[in-house]
N, C-alpha and C. Protein backbone atom coordinates (compact mmCIF):
# COMPACT_ATOMS: atom_id res chain seq x y z
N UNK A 1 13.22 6.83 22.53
CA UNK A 1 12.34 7.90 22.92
C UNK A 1 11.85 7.70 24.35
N UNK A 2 11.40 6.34 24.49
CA UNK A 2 10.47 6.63 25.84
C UNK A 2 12.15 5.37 26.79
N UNK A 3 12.19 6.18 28.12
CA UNK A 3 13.24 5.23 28.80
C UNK A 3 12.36 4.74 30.07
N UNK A 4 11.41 4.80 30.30
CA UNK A 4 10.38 4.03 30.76
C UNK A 4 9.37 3.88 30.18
N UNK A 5 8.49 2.56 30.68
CA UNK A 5 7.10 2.23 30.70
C UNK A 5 5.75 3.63 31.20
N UNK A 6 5.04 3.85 30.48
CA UNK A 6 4.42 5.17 30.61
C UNK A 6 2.92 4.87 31.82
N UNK A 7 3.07 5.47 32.56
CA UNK A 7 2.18 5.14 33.88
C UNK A 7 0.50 5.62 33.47
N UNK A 8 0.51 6.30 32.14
CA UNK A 8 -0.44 6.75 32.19
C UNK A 8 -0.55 6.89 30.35
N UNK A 9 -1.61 6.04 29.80
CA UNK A 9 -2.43 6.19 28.57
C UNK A 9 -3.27 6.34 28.04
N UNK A 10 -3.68 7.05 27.03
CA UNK A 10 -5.00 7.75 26.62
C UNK A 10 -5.52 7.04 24.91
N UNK A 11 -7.03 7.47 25.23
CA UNK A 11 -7.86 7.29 24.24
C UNK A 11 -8.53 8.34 24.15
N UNK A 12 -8.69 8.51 23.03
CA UNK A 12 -9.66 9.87 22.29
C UNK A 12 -11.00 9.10 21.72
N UNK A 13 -12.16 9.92 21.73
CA UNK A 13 -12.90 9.61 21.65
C UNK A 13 -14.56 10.64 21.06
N UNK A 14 -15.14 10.49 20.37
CA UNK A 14 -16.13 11.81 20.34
C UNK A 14 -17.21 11.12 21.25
N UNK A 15 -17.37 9.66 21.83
CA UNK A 15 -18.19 9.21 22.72
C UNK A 15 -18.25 8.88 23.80
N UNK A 16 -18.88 10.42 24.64
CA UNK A 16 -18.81 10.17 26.38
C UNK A 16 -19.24 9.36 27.28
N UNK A 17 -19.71 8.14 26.86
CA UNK A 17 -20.12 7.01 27.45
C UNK A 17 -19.66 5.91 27.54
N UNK A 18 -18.40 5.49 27.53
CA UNK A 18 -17.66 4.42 26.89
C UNK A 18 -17.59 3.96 28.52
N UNK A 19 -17.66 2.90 28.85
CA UNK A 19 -17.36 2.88 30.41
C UNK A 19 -15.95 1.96 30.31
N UNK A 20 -15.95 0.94 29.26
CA UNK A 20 -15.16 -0.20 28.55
C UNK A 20 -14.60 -0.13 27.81
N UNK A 21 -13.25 0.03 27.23
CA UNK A 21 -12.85 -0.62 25.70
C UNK A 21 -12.97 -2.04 25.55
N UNK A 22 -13.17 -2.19 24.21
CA UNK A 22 -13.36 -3.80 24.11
C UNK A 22 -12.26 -3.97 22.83
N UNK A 23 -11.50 -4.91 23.09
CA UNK A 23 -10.75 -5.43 21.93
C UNK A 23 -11.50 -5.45 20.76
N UNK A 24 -10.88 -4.35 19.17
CA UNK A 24 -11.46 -4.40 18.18
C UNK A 24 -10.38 -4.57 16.95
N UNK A 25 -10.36 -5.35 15.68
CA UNK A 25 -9.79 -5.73 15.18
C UNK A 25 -8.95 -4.36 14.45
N UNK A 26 -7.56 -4.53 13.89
CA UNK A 26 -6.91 -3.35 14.12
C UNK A 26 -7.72 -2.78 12.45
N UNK A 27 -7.64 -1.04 12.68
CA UNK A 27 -8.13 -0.65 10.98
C UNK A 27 -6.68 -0.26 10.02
N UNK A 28 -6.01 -0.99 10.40
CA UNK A 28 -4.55 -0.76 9.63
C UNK A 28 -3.69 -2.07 10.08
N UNK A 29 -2.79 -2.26 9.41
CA UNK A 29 -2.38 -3.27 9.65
C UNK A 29 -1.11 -3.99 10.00
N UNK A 30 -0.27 -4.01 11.18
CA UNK A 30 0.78 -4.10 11.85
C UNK A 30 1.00 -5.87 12.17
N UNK A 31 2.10 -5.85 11.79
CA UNK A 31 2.62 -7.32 11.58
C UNK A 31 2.62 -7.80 13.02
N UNK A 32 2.76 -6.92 13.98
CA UNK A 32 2.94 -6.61 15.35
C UNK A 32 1.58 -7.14 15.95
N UNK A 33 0.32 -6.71 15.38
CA UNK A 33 -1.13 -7.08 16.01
C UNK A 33 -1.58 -8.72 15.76
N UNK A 34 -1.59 -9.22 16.54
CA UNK A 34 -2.06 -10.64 16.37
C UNK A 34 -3.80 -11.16 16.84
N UNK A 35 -4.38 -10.18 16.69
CA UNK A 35 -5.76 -10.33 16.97
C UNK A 35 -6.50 -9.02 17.46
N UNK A 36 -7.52 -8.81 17.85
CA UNK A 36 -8.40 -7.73 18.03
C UNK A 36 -7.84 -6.91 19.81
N UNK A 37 -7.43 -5.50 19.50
CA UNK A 37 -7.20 -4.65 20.59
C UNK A 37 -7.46 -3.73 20.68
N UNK A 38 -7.03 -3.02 21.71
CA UNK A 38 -7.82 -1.51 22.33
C UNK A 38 -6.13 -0.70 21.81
N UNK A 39 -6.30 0.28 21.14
CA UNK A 39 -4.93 1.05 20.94
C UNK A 39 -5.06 2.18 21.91
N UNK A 40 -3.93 2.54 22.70
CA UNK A 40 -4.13 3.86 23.64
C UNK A 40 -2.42 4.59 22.90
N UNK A 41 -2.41 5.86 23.62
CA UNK A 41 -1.15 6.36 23.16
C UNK A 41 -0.66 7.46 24.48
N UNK A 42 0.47 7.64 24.03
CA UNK A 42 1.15 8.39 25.29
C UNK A 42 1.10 9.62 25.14
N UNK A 43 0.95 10.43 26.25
CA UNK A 43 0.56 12.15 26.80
C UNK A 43 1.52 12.81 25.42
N UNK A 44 2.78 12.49 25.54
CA UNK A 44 3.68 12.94 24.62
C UNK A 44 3.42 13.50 23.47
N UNK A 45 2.66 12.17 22.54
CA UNK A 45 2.20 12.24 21.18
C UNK A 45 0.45 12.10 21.35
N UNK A 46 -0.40 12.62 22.57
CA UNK A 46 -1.38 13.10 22.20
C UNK A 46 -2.32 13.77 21.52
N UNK A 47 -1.15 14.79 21.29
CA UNK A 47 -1.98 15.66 20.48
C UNK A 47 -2.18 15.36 19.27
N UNK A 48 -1.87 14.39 18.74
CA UNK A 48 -2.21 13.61 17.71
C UNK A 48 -3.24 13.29 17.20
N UNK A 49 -4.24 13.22 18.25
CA UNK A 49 -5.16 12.39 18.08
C UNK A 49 -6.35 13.72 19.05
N UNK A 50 -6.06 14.93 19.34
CA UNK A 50 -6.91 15.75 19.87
C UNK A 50 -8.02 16.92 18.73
N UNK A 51 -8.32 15.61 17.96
CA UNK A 51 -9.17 16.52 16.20
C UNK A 51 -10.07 15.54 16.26
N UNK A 52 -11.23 15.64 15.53
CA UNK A 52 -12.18 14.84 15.01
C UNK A 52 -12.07 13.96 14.83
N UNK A 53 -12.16 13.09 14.85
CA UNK A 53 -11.62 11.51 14.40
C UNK A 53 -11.53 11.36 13.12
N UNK A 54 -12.42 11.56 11.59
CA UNK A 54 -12.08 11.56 10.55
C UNK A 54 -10.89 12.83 9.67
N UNK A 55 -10.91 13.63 10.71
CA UNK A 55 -10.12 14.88 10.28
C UNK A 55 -8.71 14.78 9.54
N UNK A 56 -8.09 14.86 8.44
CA UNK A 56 -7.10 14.14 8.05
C UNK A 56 -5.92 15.03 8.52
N UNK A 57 -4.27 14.49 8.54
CA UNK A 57 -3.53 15.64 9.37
C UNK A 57 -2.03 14.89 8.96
N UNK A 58 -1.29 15.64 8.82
CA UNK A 58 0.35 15.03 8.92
C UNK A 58 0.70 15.95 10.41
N UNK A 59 1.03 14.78 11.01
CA UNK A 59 1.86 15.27 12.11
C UNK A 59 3.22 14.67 11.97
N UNK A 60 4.50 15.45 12.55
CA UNK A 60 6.30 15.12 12.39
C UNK A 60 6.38 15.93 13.50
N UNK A 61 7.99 15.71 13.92
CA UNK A 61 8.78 16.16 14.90
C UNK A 61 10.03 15.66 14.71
N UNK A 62 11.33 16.11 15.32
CA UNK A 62 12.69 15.28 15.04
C UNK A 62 12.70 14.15 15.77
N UNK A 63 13.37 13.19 15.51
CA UNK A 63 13.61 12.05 16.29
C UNK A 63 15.46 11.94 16.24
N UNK A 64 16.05 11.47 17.40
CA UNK A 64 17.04 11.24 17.23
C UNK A 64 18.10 10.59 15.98
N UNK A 65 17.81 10.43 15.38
CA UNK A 65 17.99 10.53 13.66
C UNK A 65 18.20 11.32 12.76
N UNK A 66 17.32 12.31 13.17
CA UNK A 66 16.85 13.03 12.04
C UNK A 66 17.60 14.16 11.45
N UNK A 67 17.88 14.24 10.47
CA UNK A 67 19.15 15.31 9.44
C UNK A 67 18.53 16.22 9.68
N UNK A 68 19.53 17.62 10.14
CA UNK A 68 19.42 18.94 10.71
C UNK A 68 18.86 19.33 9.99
N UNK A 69 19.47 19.06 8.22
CA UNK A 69 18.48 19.84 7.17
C UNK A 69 16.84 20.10 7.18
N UNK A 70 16.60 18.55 7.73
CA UNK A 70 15.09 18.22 7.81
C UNK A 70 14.14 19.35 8.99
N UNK A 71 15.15 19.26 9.95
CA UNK A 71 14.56 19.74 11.20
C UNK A 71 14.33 21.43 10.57
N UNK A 72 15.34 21.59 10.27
CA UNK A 72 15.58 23.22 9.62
C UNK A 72 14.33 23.52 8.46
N UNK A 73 13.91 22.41 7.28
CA UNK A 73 13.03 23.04 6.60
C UNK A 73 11.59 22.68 6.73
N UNK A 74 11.86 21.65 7.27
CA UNK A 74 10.10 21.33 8.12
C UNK A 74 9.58 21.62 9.59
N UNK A 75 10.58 21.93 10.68
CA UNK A 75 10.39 22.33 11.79
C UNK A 75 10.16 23.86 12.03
N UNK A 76 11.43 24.50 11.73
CA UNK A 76 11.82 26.19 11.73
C UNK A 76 10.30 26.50 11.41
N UNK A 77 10.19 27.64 12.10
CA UNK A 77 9.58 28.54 12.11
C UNK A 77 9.72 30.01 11.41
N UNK A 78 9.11 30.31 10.22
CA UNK A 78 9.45 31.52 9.76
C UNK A 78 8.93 32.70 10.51
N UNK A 79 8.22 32.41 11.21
CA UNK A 79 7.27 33.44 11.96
C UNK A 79 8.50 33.70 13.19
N UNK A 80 9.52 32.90 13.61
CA UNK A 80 10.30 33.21 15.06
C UNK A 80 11.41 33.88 14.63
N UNK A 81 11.49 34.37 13.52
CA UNK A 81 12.39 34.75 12.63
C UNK A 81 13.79 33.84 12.85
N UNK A 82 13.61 33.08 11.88
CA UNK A 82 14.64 31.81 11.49
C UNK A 82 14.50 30.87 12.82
N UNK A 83 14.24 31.39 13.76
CA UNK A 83 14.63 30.23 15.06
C UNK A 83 14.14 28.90 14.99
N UNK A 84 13.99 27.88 15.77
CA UNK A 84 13.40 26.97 15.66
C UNK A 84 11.77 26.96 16.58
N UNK A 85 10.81 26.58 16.24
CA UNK A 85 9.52 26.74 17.35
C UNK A 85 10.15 26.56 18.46
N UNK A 86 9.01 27.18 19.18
CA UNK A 86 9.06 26.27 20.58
C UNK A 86 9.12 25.21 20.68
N UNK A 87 7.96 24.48 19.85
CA UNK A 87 7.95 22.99 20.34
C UNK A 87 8.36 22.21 19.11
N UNK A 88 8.68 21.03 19.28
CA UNK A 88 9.51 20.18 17.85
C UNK A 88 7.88 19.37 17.15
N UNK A 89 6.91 20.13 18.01
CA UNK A 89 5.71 19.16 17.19
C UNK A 89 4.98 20.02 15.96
N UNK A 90 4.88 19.42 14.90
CA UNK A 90 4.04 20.51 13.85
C UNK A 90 2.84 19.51 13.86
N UNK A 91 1.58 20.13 13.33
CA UNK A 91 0.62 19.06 13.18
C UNK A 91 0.61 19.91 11.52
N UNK A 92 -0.26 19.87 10.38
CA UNK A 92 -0.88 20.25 9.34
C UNK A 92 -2.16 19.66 9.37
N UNK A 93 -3.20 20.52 9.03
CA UNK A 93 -4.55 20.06 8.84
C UNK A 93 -5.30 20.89 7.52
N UNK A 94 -5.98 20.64 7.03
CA UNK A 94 -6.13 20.76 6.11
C UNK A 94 -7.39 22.19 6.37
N UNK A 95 -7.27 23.35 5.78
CA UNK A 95 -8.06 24.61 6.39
C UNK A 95 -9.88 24.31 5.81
N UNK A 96 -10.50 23.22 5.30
CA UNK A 96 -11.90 23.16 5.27
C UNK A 96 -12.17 22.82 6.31
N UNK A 97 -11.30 21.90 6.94
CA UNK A 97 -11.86 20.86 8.77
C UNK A 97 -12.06 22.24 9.29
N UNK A 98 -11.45 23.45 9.53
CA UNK A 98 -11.75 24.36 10.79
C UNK A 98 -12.88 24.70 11.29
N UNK A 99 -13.98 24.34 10.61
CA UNK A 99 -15.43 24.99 11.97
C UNK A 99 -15.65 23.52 12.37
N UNK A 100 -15.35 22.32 11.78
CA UNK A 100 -15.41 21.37 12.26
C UNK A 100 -14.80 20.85 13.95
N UNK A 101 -13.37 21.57 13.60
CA UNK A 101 -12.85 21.38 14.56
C UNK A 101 -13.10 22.54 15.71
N UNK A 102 -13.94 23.55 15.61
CA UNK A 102 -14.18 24.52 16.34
C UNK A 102 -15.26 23.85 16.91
N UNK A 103 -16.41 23.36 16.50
CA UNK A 103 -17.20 22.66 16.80
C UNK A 103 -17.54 21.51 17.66
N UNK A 104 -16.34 20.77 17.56
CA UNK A 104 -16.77 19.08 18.01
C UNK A 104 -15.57 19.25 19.42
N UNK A 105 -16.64 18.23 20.44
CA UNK A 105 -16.32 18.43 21.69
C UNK A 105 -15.53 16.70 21.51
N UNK A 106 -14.81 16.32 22.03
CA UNK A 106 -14.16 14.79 22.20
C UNK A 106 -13.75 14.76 23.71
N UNK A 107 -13.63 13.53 24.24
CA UNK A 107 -13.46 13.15 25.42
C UNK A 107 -11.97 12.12 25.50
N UNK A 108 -11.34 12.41 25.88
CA UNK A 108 -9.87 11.83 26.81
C UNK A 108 -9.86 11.21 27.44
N UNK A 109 -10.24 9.35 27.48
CA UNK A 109 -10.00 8.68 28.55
C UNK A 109 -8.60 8.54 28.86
N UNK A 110 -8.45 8.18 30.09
CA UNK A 110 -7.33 7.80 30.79
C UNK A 110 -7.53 6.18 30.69
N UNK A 111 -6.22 5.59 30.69
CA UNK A 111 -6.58 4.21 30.71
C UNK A 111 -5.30 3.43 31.48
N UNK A 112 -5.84 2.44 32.28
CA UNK A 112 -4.06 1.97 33.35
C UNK A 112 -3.31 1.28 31.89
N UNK A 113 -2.25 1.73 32.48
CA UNK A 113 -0.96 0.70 31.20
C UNK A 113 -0.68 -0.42 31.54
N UNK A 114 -1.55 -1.60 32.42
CA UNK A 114 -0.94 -2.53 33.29
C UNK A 114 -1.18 -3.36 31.71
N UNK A 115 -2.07 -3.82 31.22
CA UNK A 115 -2.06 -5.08 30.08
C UNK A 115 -1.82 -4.22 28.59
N UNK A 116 -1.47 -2.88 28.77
CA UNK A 116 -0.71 -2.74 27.19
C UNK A 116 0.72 -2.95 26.98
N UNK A 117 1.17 -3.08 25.49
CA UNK A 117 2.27 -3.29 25.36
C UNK A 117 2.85 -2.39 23.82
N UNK A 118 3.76 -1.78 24.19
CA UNK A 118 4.17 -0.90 23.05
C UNK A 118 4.00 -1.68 22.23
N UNK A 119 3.09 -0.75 20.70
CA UNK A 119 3.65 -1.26 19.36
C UNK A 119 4.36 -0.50 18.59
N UNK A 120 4.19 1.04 18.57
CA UNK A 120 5.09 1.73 17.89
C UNK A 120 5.61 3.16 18.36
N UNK A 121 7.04 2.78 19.29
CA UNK A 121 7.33 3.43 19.52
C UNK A 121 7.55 5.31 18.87
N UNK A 122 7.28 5.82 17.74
CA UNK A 122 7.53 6.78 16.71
C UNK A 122 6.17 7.21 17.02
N UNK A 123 5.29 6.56 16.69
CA UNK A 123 3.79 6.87 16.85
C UNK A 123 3.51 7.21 18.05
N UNK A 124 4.01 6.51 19.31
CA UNK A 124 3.48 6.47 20.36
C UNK A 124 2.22 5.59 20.96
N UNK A 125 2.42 4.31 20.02
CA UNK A 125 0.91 3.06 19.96
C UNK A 125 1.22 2.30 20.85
N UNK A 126 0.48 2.24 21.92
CA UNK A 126 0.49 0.96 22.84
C UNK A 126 -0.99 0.11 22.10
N UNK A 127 -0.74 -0.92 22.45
CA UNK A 127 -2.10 -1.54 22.58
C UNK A 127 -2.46 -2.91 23.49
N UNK A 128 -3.92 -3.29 23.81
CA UNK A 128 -3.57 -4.38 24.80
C UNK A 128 -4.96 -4.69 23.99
N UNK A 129 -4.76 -6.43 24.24
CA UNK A 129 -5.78 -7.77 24.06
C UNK A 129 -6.87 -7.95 25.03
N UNK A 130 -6.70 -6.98 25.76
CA UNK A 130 -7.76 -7.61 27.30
C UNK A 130 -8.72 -5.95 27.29
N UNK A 131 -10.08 -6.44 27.78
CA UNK A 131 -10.43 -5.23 27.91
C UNK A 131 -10.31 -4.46 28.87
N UNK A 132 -10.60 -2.95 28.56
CA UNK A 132 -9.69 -1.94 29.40
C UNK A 132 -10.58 -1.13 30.15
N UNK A 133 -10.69 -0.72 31.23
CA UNK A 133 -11.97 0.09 31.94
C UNK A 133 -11.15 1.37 32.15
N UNK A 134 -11.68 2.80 31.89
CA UNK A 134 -11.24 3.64 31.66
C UNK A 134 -10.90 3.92 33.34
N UNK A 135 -9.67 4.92 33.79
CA UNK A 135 -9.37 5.35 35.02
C UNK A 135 -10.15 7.00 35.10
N UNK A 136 -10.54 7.22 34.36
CA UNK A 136 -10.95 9.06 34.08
C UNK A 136 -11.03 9.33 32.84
N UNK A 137 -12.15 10.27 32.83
CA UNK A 137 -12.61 10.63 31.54
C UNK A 137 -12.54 12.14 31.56
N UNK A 138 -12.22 12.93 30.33
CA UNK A 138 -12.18 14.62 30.70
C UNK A 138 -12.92 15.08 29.08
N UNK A 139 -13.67 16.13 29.22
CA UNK A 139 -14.09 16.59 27.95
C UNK A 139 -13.35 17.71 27.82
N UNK A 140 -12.76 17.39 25.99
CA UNK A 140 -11.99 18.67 25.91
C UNK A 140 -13.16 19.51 24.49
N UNK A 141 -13.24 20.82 25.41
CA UNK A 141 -14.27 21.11 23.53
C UNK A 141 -13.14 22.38 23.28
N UNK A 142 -12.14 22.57 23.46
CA UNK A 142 -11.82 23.93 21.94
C UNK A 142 -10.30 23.27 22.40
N UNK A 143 -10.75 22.93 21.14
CA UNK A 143 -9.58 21.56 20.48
C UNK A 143 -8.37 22.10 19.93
N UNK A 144 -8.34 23.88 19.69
CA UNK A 144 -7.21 24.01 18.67
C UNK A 144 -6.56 24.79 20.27
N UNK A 145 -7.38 25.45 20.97
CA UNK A 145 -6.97 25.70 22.73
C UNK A 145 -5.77 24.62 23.52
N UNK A 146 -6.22 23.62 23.06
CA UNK A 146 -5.82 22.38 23.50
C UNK A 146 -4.84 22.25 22.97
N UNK A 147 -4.50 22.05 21.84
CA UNK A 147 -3.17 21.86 21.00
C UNK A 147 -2.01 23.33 20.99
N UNK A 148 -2.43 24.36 21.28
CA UNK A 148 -1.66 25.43 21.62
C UNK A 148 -1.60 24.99 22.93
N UNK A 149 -2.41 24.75 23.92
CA UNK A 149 -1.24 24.46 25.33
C UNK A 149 -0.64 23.78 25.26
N UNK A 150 -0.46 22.65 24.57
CA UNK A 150 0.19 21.64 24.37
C UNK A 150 1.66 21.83 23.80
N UNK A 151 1.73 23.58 22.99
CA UNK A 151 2.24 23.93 22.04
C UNK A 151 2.70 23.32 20.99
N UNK A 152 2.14 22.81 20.38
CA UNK A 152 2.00 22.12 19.35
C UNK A 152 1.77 23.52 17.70
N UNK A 153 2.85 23.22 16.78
CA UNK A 153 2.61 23.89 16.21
C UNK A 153 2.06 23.98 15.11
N UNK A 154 0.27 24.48 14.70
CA UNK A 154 -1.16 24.07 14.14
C UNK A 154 -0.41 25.14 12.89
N UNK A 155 -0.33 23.83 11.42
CA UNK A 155 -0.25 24.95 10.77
C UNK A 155 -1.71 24.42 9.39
N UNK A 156 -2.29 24.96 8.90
CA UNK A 156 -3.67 25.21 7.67
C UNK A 156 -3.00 25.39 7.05
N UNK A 157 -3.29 24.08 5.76
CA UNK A 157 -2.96 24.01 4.25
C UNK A 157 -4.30 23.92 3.66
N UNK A 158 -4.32 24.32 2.33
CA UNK A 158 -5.53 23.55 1.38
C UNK A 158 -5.09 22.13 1.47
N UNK A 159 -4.11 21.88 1.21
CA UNK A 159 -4.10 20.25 0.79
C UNK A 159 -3.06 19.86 1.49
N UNK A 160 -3.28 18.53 1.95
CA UNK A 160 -1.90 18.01 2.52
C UNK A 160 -0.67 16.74 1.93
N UNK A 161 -1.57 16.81 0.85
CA UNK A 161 -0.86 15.77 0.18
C UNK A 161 0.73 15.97 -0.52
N UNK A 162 0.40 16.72 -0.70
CA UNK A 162 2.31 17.69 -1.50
C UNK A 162 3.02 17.61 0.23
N UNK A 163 2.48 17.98 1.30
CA UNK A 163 3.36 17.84 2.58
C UNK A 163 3.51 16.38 2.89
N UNK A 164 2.72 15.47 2.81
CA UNK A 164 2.83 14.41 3.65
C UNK A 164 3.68 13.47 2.69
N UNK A 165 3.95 13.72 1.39
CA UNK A 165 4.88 13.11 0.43
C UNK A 165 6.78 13.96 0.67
N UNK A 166 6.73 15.12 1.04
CA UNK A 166 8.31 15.29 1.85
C UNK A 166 8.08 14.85 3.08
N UNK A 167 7.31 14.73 3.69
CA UNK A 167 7.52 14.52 4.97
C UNK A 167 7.61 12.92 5.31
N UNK A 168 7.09 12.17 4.27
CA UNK A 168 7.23 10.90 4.38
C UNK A 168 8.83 9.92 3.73
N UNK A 169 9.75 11.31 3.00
CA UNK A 169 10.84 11.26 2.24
C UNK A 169 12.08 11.91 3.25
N UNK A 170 11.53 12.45 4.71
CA UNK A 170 12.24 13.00 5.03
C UNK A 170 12.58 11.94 6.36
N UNK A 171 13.85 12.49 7.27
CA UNK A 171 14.35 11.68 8.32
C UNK A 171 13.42 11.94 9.34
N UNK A 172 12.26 13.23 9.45
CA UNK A 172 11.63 13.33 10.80
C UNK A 172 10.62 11.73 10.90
N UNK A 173 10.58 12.24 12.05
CA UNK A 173 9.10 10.94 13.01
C UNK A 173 8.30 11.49 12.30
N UNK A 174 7.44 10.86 11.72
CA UNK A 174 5.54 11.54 11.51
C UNK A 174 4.75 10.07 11.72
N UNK A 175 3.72 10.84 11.99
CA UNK A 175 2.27 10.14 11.54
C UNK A 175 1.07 11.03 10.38
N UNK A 176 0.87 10.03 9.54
CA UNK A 176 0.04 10.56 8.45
C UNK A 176 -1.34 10.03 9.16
N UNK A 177 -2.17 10.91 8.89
CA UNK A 177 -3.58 9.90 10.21
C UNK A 177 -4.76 10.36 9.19
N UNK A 178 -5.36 9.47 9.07
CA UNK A 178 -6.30 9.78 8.34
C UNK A 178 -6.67 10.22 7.20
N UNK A 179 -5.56 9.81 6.20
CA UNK A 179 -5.16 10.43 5.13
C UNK A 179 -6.32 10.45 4.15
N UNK A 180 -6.96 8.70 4.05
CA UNK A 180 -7.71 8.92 3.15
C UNK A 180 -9.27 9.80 3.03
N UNK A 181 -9.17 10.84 4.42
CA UNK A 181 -10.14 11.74 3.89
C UNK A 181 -9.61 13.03 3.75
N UNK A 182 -8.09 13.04 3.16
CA UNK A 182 -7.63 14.17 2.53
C UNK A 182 -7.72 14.59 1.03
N UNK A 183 -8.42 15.86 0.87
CA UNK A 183 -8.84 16.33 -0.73
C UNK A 183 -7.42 15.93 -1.31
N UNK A 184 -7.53 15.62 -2.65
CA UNK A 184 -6.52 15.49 -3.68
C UNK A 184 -6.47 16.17 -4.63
């Protein structure tokens, strides 16, 4: 996916005062992490992470892998009549979060990539051991604004759990984020 080192990485955040990241022990657990870090991620797969922080969400896209079938019944767009979206990113969120997410303003640090080091390429996870002083900070408040420029394609379920079980059976890239504050 990525054929360079990314000059430029981000953190999301709902707190505009952060002047520092400080190495914090990881909340999931990667064989890869060997002690307490700052996770940032790349412009690419930002929009990932441009929702509430507890907000639960399956995000996918194709990855060079991935069986046409897959791309065809989880990507396609019925609305482009049969075509494929514009963009290969779907997010799903679950339709109670929406005034939530109409609501809450979050902030975008920028952060230098000099002491991170990829951990998961699919995800888009860098992370680094040393602490990180932000290069720029931007407030984004209409978050679903944000993810349409991004074109990212926002689709509202009641539940996401019946999606994130094909989608976790299927050949696309995803990230399941925050699952466990998804209704069951």
């Amino acid at each position: 996916m990525y054929d360079f080192f990314p000059s430029q990485l981000f953190h999301i955040s709902e707190d505009p005062t952060i002047t520092q990241f400080i190495p914090r022990p990881s909340p999931s657990f990667y064989d890869k992490i060997h002690g307490p870090v700052v996770f940032a991620i790349t412009d690419q797969l930002l929009h990932h992470y441009l929702l509430p922080r507890d907000c639960p969400r399956v995000c996918f896209y194709p990855g060079a892998d991935s069986d046409p079938a897959d791309i065809e019944q989880y990507i396609s767009s019925a609305g482009a009549g049969g075509q494929h979206a514009a963009t290969p990113y779907v997010m799903a969120l679950e339709s109670k979060w929406l005034p939530l997410i109409r609501d809450t303003t979050i902030y975008c640090y920028e952060l230098p990539a000099s002491t991170f080091t990829l951990l998961d390429e699919c995800a888009g996870y860098y992370v680094s051991y040393e602490p990180v002083v932000p290069v720029a900070v931007r407030p984004v408040n209409n978050l679903l604004a944000e993810l349409l420029h991004r074109q990212v394609d926002v689709r509202f379920l009641p539940t996401l759990w019946p999606l994130a079980e094909k989608i976790r059976r299927s050949t696309l890239n995803f990230s399941l984020i925050r699952m466990r504050h998804a209704q069951r």
